[in-house]
Protein backbone atom coordinates (compact mmCIF):
# COMPACT_ATOMS: atom_id res chain seq x y z
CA UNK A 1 24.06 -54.02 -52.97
CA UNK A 2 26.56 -54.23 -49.99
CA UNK A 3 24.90 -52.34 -47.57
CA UNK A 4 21.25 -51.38 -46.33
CA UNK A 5 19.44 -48.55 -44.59
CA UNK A 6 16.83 -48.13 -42.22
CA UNK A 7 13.32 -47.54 -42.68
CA UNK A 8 11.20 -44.98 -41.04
CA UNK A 9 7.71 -46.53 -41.26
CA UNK A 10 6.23 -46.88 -37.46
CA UNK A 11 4.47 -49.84 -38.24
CA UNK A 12 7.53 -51.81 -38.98
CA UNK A 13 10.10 -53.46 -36.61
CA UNK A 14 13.85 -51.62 -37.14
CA UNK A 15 16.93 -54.02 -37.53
CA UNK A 16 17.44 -53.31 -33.81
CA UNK A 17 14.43 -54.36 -32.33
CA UNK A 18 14.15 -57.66 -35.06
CA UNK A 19 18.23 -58.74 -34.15
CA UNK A 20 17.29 -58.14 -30.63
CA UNK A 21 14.59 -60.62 -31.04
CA UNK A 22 16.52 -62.97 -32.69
CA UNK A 23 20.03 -63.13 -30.80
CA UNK A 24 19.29 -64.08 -27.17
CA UNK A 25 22.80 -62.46 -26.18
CA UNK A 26 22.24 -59.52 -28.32
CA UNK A 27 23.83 -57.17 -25.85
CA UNK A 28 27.11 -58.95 -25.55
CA UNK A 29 27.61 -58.58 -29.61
CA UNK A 30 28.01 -54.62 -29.59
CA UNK A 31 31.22 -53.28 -29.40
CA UNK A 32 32.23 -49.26 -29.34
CA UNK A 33 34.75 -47.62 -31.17
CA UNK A 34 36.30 -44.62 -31.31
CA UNK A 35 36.47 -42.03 -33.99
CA UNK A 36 38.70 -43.25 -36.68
CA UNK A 37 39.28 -46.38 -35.80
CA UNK A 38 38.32 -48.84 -38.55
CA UNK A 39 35.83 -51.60 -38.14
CA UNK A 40 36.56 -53.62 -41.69
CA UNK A 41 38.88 -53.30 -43.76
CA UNK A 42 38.85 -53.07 -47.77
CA UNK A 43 39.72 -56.99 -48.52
CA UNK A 44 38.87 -58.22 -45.30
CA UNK A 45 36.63 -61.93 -45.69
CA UNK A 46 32.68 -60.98 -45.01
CA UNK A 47 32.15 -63.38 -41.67
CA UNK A 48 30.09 -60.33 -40.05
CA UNK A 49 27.22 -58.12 -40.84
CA UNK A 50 27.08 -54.96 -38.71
CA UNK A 51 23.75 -53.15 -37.14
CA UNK A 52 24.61 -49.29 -36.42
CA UNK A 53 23.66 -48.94 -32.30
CA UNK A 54 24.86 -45.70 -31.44
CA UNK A 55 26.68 -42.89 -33.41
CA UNK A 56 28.12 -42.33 -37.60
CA UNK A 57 30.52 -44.68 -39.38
CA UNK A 58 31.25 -44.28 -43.17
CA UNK A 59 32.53 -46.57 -46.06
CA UNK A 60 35.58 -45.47 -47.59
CA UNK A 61 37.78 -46.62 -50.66
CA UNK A 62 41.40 -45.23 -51.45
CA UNK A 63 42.89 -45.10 -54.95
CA UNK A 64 46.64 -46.11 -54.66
CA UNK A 65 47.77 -42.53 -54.73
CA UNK A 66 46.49 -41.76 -51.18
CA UNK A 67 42.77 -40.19 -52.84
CA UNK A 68 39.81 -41.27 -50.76
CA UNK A 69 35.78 -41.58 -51.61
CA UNK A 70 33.52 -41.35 -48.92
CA UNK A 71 30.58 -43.76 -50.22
CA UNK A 72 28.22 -43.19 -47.63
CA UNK A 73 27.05 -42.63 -44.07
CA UNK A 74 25.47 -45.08 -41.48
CA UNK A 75 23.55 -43.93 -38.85
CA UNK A 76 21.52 -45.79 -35.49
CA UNK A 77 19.60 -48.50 -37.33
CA UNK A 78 21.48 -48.82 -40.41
CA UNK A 79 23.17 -52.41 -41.17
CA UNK A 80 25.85 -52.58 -43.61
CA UNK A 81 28.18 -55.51 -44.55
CA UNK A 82 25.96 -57.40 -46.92
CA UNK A 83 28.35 -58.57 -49.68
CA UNK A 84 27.38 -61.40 -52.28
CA UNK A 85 31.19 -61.64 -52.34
CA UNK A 86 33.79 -63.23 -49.70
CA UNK A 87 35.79 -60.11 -49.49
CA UNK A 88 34.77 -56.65 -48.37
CA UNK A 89 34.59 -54.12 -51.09
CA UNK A 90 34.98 -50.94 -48.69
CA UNK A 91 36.64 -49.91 -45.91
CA UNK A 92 34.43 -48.87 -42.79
CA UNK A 93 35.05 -46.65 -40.17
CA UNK A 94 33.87 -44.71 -37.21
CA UNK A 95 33.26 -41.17 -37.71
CA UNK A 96 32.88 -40.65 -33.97
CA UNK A 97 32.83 -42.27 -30.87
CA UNK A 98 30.12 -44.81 -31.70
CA UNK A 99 29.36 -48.08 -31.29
CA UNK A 100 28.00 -51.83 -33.92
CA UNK A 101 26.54 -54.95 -32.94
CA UNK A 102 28.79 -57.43 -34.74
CA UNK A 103 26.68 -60.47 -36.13
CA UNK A 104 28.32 -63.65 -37.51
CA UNK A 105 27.13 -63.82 -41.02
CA UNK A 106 26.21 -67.78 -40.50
CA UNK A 107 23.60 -67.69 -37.89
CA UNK A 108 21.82 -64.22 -39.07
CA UNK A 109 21.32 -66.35 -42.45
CA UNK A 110 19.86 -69.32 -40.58
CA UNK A 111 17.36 -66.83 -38.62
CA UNK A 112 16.65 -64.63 -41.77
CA UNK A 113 15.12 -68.47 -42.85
CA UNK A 114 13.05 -68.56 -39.59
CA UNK A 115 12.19 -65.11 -39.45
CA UNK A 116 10.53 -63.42 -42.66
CA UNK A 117 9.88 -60.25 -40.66
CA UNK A 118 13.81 -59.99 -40.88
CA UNK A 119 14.49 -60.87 -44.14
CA UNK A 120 11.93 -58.68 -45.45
CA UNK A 121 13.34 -55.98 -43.34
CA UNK A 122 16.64 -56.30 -44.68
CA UNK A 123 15.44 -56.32 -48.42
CA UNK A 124 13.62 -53.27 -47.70
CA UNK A 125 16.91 -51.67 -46.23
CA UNK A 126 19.37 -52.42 -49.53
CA UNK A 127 16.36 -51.47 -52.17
CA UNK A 128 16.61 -47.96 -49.85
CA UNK A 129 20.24 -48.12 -50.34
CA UNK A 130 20.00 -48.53 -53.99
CA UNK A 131 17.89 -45.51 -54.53
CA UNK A 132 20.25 -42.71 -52.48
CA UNK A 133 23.21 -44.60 -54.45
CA UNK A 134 21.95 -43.81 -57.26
CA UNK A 135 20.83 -40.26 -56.48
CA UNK A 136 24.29 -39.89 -55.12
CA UNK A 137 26.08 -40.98 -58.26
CA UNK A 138 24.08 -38.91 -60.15
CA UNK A 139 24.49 -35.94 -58.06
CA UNK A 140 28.30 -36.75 -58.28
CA UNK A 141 28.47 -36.84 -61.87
CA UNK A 142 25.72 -34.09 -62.98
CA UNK A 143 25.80 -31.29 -60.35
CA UNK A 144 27.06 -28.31 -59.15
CA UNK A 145 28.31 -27.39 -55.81
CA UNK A 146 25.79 -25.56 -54.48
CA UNK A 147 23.08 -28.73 -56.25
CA UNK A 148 25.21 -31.43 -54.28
CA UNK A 149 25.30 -29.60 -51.22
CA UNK A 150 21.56 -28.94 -50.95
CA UNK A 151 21.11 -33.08 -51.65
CA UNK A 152 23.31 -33.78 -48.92
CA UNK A 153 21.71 -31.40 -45.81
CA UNK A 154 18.22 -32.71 -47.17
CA UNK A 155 19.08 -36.20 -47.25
CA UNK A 156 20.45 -36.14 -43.82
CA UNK A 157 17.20 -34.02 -42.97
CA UNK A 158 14.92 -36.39 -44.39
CA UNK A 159 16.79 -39.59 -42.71
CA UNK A 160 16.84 -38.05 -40.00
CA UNK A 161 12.95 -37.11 -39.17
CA UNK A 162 11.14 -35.97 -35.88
CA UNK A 163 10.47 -32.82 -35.23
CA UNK A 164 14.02 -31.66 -34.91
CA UNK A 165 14.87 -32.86 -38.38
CA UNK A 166 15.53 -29.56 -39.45
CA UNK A 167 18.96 -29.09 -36.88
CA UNK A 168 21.62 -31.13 -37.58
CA UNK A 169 24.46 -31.83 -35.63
CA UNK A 170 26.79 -33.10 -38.35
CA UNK A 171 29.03 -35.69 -36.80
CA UNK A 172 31.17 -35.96 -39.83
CA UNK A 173 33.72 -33.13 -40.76
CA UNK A 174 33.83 -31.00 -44.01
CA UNK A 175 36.64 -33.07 -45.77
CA UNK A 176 34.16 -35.57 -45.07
CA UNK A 177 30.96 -34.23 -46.66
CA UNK A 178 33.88 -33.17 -49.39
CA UNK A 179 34.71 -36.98 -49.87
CA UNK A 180 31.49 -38.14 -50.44
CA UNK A 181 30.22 -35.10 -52.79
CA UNK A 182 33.39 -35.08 -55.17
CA UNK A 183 34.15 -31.46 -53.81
CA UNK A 184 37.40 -29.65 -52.16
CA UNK A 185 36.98 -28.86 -49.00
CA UNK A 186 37.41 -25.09 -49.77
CA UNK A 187 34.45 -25.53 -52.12
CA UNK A 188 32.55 -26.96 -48.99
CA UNK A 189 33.27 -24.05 -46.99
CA UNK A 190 32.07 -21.52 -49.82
CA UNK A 191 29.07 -22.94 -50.56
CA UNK A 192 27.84 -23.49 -46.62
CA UNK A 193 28.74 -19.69 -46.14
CA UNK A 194 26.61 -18.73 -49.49
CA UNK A 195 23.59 -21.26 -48.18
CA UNK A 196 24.39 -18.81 -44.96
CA UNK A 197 24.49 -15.34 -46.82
CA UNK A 198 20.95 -16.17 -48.86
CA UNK A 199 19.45 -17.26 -45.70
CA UNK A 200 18.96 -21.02 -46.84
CA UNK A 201 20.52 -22.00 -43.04
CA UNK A 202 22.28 -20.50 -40.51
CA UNK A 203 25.56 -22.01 -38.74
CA UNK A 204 25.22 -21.13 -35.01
CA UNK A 205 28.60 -22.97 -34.16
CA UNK A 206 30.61 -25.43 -35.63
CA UNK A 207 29.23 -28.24 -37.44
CA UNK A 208 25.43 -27.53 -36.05
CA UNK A 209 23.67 -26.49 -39.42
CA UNK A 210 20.12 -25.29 -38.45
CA UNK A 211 17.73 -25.28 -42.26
CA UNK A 212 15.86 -22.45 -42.57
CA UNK A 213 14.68 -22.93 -45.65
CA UNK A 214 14.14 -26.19 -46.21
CA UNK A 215 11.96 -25.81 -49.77
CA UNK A 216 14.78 -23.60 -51.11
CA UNK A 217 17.55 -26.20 -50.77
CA UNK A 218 14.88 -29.19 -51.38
CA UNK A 219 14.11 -27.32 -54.86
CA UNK A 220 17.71 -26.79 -55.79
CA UNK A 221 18.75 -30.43 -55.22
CA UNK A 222 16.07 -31.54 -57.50
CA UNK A 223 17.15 -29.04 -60.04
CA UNK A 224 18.09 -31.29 -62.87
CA UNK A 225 15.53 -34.20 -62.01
CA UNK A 226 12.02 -32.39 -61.82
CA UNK A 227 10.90 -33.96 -64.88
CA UNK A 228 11.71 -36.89 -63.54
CA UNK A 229 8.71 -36.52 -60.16
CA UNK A 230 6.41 -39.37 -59.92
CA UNK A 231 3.07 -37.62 -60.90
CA UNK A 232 1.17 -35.83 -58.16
CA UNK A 233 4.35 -35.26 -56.38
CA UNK A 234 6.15 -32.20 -55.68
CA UNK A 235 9.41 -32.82 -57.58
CA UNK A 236 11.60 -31.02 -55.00
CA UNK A 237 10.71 -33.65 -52.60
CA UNK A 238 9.98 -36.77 -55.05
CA UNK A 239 13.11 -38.05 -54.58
CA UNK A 240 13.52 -37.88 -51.43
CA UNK A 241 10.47 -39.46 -50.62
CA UNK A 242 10.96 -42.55 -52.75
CA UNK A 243 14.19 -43.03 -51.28
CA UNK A 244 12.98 -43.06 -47.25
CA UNK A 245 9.22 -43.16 -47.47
């Protein structure tokens, strides 16, 4: 799995705090970039892994016609770049103006040895990872509009926690979410204003999406996998909950 999320339990270190720790001039290895600009190129050699500090980035692939798949979304605490190979599979770039601390693959290896709190960490992150991609692919190849939709704004919901978890201030635009739920962009726009019209959200201005109804879109995003709940769990939320708990 190339690339790992954070974890929300409080009595764990995040990647932040554990790099930090680790990499005496910490500071000096974050750089900022602005929206667009791209951090790694598709074929680039993996010298670098990269620790989200501030802002959104996504990982993109192109076919050769000019198509593009959004694979997914890194937010403040999320470290990406882990490749077994010596290439980078995806492209990754900055949805906004955000910034990365850039860490040379070489010596985060030698203090993943020294530090088990770290390597731990990072397992933990990339078995995460593996869950949502899988929810994701199966979301891509199994369900409607209005099913992927609902997956996303929980997801990001759930990922994001606190007690605002419920507003989101979507950094990303629509062709974006579009990208990364197999969707047009018109389809996008049809299926926030339905969400809208049945009182699932409402869209006070652009790209702030408040959830109203958080149950409502939970259930419909676990449409075609309630059989699938671990047992004693709601299945609207099972999935969700083994993929961030």
């Amino acid at each position: 799995m190339a690339y790992a999320f954070n974890h929300n339990a409080e009595d764990a270190p995040r990647f932040g705090e554990l790099f930090a720790e680790n990499f005496p001039h910490f500071d000096g290895l974050i750089v900022p970039f602005e929206a667009g600009q791209e951090v790694v190129g598709e074929g680039d050699p993996t010298v670098s892994y990269f620790l989200v500090m501030r802002g959104m980035f996504r990982a993109v692939k192109f076919t050769r016609d000019g198509r593009r798949q959004v694979f997914a979304f890194y937010m403040p605490g999320d470290i990406c770049g882990l490749e077994p190979d010596a290439a980078h599979k995806l492209t990754i770039e900055a949805v906004d103006a955000a910034a990365m601390a850039v860490l040379p693959r070489h010596a985060c290896r030698i203090r993943m040895i020294d530090d088990i709190r770290l390597n731990a960490a990072l397992f933990d992150g990339a078995t995460r990872a593996l869950t949502l991609s899988i929810d994701h692919m199966m979301m891509i190849g199994r369900s409607s509009a209005e099913e992927r939709l609902a997956w996303f704004l929980i997801m990001l919901s759930a990922r994001s926690a606190g007690p605002e978890a419920n507003v989101l201030d979507l950094a990303m635009q629509r062709q974006d979410i579009a990208d990364y739920l197999g969707l047009t962009i018109e389809t996008v726009s049809r299926t926030f204003t339905l969400f809208r019209d049945r009182g699932f959200l409402k869209l006070p201005r652009k790209r702030r999406v408040e959830i109203v109804r958080p149950d409502a879109l939970a259930r419909l995003a676990a449409a075609d996998r309630d059989a699938r709940a671990p047992q004693g769990q709601p299945p609207e939320t099972a999935t969700f909950a083994a993929a961030i708990a």
